[in-house]
N, C-alpha and C. Protein backbone atom coordinates (compact mmCIF):
# COMPACT_ATOMS: atom_id res chain seq x y z
N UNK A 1 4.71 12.56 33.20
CA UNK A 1 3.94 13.02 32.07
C UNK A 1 2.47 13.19 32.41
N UNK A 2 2.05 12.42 33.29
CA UNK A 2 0.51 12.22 33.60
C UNK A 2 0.26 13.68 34.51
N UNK A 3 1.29 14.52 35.21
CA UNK A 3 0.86 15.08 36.03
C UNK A 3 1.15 16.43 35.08
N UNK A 4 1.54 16.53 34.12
CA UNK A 4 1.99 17.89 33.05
C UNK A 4 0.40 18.16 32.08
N UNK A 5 0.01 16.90 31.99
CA UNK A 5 -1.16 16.55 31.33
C UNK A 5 -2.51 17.13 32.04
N UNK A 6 -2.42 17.03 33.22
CA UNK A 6 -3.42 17.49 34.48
C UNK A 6 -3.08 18.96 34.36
N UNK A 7 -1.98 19.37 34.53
CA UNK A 7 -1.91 21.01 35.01
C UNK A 7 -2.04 21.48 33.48
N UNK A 8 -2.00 21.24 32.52
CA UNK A 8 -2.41 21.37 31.59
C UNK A 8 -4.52 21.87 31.21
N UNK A 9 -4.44 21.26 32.04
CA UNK A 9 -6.39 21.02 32.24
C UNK A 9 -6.89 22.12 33.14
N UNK A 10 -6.08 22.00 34.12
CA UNK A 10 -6.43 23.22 35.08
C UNK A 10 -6.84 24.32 34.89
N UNK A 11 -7.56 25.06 35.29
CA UNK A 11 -8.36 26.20 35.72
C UNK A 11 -7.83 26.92 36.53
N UNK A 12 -7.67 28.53 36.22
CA UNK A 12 -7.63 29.70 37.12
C UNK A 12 -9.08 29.81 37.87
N UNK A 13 -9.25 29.62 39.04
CA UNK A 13 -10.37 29.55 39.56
C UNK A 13 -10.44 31.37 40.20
N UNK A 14 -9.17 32.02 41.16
CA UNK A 14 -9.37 32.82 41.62
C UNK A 14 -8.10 33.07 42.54
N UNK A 15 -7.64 34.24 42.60
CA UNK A 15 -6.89 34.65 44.61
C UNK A 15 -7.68 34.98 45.27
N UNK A 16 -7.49 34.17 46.53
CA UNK A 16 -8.20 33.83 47.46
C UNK A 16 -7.01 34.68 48.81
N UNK A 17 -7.90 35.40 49.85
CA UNK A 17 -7.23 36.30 50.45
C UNK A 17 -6.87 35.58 52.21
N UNK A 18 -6.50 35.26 52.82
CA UNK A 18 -6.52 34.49 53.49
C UNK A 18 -6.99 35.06 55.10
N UNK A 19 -6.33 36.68 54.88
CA UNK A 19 -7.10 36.81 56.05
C UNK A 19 -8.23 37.43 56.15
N UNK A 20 -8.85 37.18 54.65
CA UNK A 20 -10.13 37.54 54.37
C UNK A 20 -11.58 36.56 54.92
N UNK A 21 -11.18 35.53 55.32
CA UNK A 21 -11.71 34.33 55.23
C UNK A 21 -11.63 34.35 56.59
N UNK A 22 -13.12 34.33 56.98
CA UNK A 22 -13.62 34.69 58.37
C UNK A 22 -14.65 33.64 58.59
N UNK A 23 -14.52 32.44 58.15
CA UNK A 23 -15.66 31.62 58.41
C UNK A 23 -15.38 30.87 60.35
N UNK A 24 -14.41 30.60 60.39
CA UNK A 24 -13.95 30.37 61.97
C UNK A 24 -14.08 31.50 63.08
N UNK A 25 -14.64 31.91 63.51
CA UNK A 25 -14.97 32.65 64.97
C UNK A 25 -14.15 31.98 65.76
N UNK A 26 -12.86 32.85 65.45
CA UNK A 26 -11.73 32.35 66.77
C UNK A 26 -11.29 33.60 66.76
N UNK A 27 -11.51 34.39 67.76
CA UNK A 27 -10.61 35.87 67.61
C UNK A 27 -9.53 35.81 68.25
N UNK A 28 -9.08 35.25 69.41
CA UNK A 28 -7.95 35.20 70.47
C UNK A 28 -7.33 34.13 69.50
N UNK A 29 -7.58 33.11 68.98
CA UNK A 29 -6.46 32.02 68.19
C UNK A 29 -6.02 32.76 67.05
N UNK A 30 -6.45 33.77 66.58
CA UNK A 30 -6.02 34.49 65.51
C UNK A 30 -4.85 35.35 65.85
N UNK A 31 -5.24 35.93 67.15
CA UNK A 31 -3.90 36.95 67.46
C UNK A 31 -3.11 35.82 68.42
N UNK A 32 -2.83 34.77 68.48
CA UNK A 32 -1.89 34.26 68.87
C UNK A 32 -1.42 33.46 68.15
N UNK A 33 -2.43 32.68 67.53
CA UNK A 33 -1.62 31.43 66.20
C UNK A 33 -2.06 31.67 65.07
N UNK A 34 -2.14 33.03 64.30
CA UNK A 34 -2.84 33.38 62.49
C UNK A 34 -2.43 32.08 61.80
N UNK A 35 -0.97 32.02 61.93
CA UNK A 35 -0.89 31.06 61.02
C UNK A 35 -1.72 29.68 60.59
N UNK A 36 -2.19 29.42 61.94
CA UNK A 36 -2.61 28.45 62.47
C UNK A 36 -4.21 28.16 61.44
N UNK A 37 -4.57 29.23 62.31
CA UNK A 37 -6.17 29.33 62.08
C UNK A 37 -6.17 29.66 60.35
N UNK A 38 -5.26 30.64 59.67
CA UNK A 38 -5.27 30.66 58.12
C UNK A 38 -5.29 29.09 57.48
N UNK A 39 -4.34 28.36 57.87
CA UNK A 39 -4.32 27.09 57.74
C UNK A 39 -5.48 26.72 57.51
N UNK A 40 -6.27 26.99 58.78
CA UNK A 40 -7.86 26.37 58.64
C UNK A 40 -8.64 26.62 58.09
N UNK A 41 -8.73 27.77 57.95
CA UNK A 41 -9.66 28.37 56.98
C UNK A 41 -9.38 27.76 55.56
N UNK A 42 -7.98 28.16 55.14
CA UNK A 42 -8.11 27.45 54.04
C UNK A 42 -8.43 26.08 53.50
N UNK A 43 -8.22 25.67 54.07
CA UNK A 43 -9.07 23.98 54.16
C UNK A 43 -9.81 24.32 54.27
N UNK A 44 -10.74 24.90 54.98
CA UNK A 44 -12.61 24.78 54.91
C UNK A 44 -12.96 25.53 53.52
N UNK A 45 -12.08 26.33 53.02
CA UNK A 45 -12.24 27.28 51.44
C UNK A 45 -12.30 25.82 50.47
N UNK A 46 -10.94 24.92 50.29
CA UNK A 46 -10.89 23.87 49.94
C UNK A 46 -12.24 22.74 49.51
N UNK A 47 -12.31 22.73 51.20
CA UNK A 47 -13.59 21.57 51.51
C UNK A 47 -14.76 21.99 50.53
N UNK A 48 -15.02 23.36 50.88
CA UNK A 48 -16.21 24.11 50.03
C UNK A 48 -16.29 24.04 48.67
N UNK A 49 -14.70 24.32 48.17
CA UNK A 49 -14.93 24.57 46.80
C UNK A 49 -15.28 23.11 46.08
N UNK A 50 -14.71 22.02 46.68
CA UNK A 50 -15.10 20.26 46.25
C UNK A 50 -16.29 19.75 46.51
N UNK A 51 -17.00 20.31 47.85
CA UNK A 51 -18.26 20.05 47.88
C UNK A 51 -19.30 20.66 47.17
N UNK A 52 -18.58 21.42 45.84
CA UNK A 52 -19.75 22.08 44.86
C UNK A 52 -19.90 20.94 43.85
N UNK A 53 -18.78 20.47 43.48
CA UNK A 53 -19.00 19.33 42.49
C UNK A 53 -18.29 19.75 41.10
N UNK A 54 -17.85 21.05 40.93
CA UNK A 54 -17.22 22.19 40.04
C UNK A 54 -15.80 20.95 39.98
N UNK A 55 -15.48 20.90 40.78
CA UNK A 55 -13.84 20.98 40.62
C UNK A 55 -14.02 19.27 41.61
N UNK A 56 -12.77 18.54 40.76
CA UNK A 56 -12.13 17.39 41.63
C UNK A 56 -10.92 17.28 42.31
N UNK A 57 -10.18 18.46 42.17
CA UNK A 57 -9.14 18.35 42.51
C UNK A 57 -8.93 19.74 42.75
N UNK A 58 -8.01 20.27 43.72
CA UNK A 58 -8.04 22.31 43.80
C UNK A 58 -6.68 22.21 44.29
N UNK A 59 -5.81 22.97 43.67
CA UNK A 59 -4.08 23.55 44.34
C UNK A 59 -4.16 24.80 44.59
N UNK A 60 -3.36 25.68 45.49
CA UNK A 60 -3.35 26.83 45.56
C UNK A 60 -1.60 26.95 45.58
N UNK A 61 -1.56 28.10 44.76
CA UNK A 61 -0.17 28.70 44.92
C UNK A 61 -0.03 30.11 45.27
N UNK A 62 1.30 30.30 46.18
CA UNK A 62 1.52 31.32 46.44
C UNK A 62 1.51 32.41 45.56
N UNK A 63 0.43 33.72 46.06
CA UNK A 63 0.51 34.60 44.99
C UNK A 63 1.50 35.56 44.87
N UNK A 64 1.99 35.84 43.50
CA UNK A 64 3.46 35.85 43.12
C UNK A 64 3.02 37.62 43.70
N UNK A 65 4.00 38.45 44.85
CA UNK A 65 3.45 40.05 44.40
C UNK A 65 4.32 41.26 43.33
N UNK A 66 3.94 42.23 43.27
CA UNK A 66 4.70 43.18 42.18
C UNK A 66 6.36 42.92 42.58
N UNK A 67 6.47 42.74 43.33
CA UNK A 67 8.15 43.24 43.82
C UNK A 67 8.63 41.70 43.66
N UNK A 68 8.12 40.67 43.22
CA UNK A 68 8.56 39.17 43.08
C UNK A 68 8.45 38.46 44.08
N UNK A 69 8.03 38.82 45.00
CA UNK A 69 8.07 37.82 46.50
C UNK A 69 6.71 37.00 46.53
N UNK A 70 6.66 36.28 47.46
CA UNK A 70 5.51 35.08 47.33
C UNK A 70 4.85 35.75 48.06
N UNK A 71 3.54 35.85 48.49
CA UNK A 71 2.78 36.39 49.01
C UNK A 71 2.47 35.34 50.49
N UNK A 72 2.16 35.64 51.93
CA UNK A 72 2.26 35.10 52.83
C UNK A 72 0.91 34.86 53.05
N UNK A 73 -0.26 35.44 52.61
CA UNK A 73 -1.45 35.17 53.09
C UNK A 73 -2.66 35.20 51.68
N UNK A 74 -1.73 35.48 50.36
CA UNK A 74 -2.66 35.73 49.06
C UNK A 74 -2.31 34.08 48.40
N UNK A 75 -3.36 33.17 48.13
CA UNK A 75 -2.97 32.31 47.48
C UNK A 75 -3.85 32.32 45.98
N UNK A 76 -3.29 31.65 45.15
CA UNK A 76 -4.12 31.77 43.36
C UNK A 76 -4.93 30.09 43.56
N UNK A 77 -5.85 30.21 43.26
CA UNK A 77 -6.36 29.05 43.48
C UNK A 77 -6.61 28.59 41.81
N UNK A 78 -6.18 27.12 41.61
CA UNK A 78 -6.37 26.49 40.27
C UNK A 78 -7.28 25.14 40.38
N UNK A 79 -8.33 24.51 39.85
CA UNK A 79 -8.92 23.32 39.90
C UNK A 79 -9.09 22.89 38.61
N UNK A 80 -9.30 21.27 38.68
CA UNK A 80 -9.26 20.38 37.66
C UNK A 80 -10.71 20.39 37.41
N UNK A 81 -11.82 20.35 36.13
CA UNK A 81 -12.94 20.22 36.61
C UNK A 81 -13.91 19.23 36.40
N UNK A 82 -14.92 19.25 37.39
CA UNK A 82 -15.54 17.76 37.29
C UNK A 82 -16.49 17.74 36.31
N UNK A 83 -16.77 16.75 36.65
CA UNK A 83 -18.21 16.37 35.46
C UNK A 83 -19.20 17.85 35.81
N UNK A 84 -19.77 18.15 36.86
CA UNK A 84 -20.19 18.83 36.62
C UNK A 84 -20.11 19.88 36.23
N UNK A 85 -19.03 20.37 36.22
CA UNK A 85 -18.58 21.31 35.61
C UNK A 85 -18.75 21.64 34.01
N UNK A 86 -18.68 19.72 33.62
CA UNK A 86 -18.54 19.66 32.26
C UNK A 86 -19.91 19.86 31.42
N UNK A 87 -21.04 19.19 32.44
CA UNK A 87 -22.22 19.40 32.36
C UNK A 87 -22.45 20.43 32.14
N UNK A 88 -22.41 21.90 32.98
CA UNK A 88 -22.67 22.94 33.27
C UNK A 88 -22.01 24.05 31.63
N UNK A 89 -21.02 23.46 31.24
CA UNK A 89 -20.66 24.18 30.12
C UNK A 89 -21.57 23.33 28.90
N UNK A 90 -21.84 22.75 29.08
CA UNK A 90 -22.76 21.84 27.95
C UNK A 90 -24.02 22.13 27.30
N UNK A 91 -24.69 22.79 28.95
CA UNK A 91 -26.15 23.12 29.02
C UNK A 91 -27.01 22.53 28.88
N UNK A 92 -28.52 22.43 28.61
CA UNK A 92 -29.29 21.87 28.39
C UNK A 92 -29.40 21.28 27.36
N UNK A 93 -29.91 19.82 27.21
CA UNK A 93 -30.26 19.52 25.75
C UNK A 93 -31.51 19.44 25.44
């Protein structure tokens, strides 16, 4: 029940493109292990999006495409959000 309650809370944050995400300068690990290095990247997308303070928690799911198949490199990103977040919709007093 506690975890229906959470996704309940969640946020559409964004799809996030995976082999869009060029923060790693590995060109040869890319054409031999993509999978690999996508992996990484996405974790450092991850790391980033928590070290804003927006979000405490971030899932990504496979993005669903027109023809029904899961998408191999498009993920939907959803987060729970933090205080600051909560702050930030509050505004100034």
């Amino acid at each position: 029940m506690v975890m229906q309650a959470a996704e309940r809370s969640e946020r559409f944050i964004g799809t996030v493109d995976t082999w869009a995400l060029h923060e790693l300068r590995w060109p040869f690990m890319r054409l031999f292990a993509r999978h690999f290095v996508e992996t990484r990247e996405l974790c450092r997308y991850e790391r980033d999006l928590l070290a804003t303070g927006l979000w405490t928690r971030v899932r990504f799911s496979p993005h669903a495409a027109e023809s029904g198949g899961l998408s191999t490199h498009l993920f939907d990103v959803y987060g729970l959000p933090g205080a600051r977040a909560a702050a930030r919709q509050l505004g100034p007093r």
